[in-house]
Protein backbone atom coordinates (compact mmCIF):
# COMPACT_ATOMS: atom_id res chain seq x y z
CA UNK A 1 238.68 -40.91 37.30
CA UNK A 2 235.02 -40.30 39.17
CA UNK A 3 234.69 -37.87 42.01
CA UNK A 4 232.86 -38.11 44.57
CA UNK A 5 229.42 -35.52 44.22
CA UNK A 6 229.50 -35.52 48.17
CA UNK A 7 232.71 -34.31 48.57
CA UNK A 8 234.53 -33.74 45.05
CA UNK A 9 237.14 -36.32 46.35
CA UNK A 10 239.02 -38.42 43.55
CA UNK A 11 236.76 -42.21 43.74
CA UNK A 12 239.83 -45.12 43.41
CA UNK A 13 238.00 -47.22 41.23
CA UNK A 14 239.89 -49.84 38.57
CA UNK A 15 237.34 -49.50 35.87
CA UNK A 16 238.86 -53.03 34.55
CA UNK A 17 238.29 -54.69 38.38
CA UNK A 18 235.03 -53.67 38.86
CA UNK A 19 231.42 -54.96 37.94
CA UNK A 20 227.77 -54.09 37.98
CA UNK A 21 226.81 -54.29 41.77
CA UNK A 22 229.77 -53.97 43.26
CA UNK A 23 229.75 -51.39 45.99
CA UNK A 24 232.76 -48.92 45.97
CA UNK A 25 233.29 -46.01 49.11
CA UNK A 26 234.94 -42.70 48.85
CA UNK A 27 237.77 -42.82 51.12
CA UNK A 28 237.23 -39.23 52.13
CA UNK A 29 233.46 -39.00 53.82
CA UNK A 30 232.31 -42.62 53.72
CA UNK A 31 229.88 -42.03 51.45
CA UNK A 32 229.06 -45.36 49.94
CA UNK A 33 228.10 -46.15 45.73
CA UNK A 34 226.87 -49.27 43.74
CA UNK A 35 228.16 -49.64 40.34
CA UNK A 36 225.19 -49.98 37.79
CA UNK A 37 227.51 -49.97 35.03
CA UNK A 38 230.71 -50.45 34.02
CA UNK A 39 230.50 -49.16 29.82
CA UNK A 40 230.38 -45.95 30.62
CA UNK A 41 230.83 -45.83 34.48
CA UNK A 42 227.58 -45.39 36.13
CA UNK A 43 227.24 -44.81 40.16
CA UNK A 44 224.26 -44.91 42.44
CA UNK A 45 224.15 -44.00 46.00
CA UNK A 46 223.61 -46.06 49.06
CA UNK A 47 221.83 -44.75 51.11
CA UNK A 48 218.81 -46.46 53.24
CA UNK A 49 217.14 -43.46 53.46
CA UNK A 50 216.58 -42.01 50.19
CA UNK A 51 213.25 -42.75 48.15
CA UNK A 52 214.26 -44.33 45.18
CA UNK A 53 213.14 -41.46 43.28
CA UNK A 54 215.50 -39.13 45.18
CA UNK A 55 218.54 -41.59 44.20
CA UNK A 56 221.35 -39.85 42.38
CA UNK A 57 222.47 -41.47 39.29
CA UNK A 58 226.38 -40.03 38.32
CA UNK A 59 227.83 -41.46 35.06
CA UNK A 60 231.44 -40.79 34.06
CA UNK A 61 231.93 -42.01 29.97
CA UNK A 62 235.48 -43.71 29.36
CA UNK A 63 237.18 -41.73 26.59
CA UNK A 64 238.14 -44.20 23.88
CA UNK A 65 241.89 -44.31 21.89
């Protein structure tokens, strides 16, 4: 399961419920993510006032069985 880099909280994200743009919250300081990709898990954050060059890209790879 992602974390949260703000805040280390667990993200609740249903990697099979979820596609590209969809914008997902951490429940635990607000701090809002768009999903670039779903295969592996790729977050960006929201956030009007950061340069797109200062956005934050956090992936999290799905572990295959």
């Amino acid at each position: 399961m992602p974390s949260c880099p703000e805040c280390e909280n667990n993200l609740d994200i249903e990697l099979d419920e979820v596609e590209e743009g969809d914008v997902v919250a951490c429940d635990e300081c607000g701090t809002e993510y768009e999903i670039v990709g779903v295969e592996p898990l790729e977050l960006t954050r929201i956030d009007g006032d950061l340069d797109d060059e200062d956005d934050e890209l956090f992936e999290e790879e799905e572990e295959e069985e």
